[in-house]
C-alpha atoms as a PDB file:
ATOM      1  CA  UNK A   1       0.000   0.000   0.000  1.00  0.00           C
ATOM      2  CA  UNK A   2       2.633   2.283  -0.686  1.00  0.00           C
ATOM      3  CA  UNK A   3       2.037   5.930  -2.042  1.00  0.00           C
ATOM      4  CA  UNK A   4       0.766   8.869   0.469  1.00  0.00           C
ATOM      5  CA  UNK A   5      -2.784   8.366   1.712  1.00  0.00           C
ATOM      6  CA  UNK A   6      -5.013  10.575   3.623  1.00  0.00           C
ATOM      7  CA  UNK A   7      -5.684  10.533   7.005  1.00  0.00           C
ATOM      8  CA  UNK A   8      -9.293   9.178   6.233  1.00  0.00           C
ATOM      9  CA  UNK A   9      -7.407   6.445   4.611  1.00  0.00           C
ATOM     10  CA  UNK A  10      -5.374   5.550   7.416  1.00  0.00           C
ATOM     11  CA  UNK A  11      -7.671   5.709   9.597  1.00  0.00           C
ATOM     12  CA  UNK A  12     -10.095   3.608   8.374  1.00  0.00           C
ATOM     13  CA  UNK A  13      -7.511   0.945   7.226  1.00  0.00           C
ATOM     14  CA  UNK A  14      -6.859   1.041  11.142  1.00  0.00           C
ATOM     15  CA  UNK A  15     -10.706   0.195  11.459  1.00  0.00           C
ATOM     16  CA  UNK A  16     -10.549  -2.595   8.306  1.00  0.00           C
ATOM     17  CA  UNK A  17      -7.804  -4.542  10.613  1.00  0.00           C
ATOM     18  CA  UNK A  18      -8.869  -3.948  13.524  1.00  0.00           C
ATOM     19  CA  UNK A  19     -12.055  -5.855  15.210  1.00  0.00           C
ATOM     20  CA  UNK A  20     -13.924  -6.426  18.511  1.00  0.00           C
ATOM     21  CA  UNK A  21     -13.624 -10.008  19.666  1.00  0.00           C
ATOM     22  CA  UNK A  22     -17.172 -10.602  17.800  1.00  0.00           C
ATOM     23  CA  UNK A  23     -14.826 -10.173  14.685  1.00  0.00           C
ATOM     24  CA  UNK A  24     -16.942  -6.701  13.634  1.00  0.00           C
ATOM     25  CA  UNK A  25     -15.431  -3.708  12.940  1.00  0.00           C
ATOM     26  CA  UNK A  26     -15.051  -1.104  16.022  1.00  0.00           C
ATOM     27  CA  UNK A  27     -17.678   1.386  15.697  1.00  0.00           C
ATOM     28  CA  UNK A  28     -16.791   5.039  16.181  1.00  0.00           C
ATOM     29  CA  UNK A  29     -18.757   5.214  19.246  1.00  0.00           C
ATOM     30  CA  UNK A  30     -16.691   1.846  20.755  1.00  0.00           C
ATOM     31  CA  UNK A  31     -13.655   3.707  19.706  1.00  0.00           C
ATOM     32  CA  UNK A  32     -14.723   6.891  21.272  1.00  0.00           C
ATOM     33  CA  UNK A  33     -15.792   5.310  24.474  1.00  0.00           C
ATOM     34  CA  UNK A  34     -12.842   3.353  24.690  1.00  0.00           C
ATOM     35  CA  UNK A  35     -10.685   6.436  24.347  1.00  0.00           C
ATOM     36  CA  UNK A  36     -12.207   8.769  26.884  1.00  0.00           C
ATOM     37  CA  UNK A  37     -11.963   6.065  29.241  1.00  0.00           C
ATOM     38  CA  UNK A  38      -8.359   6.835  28.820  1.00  0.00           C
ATOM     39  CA  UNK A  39      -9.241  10.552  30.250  1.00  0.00           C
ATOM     40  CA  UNK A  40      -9.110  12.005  26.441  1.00  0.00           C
ATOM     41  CA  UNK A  41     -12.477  13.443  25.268  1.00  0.00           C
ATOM     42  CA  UNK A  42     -13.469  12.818  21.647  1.00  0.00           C
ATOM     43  CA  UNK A  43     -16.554  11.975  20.016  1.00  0.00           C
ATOM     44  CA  UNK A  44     -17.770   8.995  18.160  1.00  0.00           C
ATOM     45  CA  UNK A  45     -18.695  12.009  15.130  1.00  0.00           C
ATOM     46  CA  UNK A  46     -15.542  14.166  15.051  1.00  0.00           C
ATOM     47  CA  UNK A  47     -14.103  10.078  14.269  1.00  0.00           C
ATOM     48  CA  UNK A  48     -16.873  10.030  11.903  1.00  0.00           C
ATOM     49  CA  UNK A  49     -15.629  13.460  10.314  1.00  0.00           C
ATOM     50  CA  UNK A  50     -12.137  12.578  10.224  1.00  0.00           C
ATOM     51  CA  UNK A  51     -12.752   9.280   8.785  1.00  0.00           C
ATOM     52  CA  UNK A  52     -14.688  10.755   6.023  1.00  0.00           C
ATOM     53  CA  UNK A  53     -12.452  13.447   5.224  1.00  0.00           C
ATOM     54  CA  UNK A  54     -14.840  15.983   6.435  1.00  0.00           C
ATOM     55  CA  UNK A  55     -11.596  16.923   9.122  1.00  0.00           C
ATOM     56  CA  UNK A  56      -8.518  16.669   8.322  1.00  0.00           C
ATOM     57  CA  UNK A  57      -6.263  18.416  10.806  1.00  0.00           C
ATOM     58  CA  UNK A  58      -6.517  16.168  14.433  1.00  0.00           C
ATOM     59  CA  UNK A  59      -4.876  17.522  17.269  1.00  0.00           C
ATOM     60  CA  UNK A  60      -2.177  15.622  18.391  1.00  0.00           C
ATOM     61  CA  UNK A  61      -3.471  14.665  21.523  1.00  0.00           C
ATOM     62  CA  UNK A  62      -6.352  13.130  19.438  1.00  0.00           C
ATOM     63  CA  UNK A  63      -3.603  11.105  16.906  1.00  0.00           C
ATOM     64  CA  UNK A  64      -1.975   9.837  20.081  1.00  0.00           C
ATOM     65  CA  UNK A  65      -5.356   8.370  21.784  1.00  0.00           C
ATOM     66  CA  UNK A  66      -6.266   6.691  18.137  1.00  0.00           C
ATOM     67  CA  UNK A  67      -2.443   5.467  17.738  1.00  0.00           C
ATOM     68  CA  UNK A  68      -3.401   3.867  21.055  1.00  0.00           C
ATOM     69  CA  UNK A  69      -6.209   2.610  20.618  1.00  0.00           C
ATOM     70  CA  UNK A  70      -5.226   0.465  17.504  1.00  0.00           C
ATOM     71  CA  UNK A  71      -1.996  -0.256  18.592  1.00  0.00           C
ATOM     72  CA  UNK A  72       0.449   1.461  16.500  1.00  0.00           C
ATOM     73  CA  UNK A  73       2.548   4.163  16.780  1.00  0.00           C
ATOM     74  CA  UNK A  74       1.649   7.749  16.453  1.00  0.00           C
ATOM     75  CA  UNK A  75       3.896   8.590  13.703  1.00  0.00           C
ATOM     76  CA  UNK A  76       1.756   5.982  11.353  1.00  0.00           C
ATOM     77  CA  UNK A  77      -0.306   9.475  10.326  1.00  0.00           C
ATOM     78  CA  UNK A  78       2.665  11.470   9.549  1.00  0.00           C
ATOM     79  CA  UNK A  79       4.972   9.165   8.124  1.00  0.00           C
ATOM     80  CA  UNK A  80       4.426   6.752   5.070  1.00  0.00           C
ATOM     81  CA  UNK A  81       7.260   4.363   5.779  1.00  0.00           C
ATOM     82  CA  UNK A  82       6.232   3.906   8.872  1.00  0.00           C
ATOM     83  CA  UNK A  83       2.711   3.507   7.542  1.00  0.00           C
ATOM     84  CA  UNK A  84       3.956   1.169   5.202  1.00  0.00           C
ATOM     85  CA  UNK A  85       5.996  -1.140   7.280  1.00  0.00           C
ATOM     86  CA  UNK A  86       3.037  -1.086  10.175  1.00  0.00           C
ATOM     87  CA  UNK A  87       0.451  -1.957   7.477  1.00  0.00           C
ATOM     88  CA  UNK A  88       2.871  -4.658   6.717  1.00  0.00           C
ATOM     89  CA  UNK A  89       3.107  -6.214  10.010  1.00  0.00           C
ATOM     90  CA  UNK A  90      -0.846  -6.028  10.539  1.00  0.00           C
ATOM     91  CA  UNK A  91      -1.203  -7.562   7.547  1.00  0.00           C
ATOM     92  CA  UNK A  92       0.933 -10.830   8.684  1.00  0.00           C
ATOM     93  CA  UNK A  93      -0.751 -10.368  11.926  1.00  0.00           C
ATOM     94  CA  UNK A  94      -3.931 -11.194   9.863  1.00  0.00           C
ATOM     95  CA  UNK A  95      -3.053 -13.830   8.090  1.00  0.00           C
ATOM     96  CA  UNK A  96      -1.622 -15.590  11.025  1.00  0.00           C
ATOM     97  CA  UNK A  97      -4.995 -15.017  12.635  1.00  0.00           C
ATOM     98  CA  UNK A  98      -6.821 -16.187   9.364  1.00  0.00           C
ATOM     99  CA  UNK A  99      -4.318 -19.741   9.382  1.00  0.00           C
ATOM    100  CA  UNK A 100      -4.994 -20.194  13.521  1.00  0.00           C
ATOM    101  CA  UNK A 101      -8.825 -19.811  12.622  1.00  0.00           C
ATOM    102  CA  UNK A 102      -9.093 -22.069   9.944  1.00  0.00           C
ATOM    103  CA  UNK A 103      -7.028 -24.547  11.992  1.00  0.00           C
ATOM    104  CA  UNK A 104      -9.371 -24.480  14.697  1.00  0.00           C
ATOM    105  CA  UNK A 105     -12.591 -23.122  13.387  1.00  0.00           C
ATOM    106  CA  UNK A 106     -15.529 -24.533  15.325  1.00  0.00           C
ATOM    107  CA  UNK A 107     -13.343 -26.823  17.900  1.00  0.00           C
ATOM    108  CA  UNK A 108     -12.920 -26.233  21.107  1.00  0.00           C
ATOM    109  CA  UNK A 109      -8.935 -25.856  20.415  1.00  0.00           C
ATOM    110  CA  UNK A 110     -10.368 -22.331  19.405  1.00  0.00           C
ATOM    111  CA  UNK A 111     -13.036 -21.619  22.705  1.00  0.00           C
ATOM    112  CA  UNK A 112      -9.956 -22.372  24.593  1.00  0.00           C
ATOM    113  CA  UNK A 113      -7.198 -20.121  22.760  1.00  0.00           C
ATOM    114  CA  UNK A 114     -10.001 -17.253  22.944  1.00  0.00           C
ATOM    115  CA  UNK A 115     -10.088 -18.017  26.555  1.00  0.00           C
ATOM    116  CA  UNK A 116      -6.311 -17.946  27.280  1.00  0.00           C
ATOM    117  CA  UNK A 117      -6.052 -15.049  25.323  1.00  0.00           C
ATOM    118  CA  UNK A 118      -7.601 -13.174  28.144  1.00  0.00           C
ATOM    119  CA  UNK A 119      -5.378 -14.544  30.551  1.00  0.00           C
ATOM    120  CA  UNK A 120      -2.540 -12.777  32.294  1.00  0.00           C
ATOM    121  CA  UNK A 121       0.925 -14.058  31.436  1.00  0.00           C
ATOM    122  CA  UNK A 122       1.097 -16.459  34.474  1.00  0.00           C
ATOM    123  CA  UNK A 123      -1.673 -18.023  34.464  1.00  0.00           C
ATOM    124  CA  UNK A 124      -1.692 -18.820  30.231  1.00  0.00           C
ATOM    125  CA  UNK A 125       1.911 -20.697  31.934  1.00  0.00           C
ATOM    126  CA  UNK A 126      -0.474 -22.334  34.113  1.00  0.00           C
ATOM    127  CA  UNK A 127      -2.357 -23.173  31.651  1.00  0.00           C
ATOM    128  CA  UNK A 128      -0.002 -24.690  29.597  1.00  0.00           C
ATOM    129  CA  UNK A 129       2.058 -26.545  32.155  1.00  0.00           C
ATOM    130  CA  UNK A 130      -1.183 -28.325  32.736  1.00  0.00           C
ATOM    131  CA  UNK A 131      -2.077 -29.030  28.987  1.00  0.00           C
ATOM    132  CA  UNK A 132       1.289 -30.430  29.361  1.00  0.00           C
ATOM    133  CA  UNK A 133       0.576 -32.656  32.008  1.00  0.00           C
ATOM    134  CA  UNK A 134      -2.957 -33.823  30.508  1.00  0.00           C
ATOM    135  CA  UNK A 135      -0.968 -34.327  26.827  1.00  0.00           C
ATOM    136  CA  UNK A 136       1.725 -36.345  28.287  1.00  0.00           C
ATOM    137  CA  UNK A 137      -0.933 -38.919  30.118  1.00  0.00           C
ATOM    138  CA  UNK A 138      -2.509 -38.980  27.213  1.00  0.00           C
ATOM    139  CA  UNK A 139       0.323 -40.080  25.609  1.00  0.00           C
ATOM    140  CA  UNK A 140       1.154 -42.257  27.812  1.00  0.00           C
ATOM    141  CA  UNK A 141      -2.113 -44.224  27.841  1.00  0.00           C
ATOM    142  CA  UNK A 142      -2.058 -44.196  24.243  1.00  0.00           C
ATOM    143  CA  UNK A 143       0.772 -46.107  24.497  1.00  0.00           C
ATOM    144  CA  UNK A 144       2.965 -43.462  22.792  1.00  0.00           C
ATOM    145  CA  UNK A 145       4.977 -42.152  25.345  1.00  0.00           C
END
């Protein structure tokens, strides 16, 4: 996606790659709640406006709570090469996510990598220390280990 896009155009290619757990898109008003929750007050229709083009010129305490939000650094809306090479890295982000679903779709592999996902980082090592254990016996009663 090289080339020099518009702020509407980033911005809603944020939005494109971006989704709720549900897998649909963040609605301005999400985005806007989620923001001012973060003490910065913006509102789901100046989004609306700048993702339309309708405004164009953000202050920079606004780019910095929508960098945040999505994840990426604040200089994605200033500079294309770092536009670029961000876009790149969601975009391998989302295909990894696309191969992990299509591994998994509709098991219970999946219900319990959502789950884990919401875990802290020691308790997912709980987790899998006792997958671990479980796999092993397993194993082992297979006759396999």
């Amino acid at each position: 996606m090289a080339g020099e896009r518009s702020l509407a155009d980033k911005l809603n290619h944020l939005f494109a790659c971006h989704t709720a757990r549900s897998g649909q898109e963040y609605s301005n008003e999400q985005v806007a709640a989620a923001i001012a929750d973060t003490g910065v007050t913006i509102s789901q229709s100046y989004i609306w406006q700048l993702r339309k083009a309708k405004k164009d010129n953000p202050t920079f305490k606004h780019l910095q709570a929508l960098a945040g939000f999505f994840g990426v650094p604040v200089s994605y809306f200033f500079d294309d090469e770092v536009t670029d090479r961000v876009d790149e890295q969601l975009k391998s982000l989302k295909d990894e996510q696309t191969r992990l679903n299509e591994l998994t779709a509709g098991s219970d592999a999946q219900l319990m990598a959502m789950r884990a996902g919401e875990l802290s980082p020691d308790r997912r090592r709980l987790v899998m220390e006792l997958l671990d254990v479980v796999y092993r016996q397993e194993q082992a009663e297979r006759g396999e280990g």
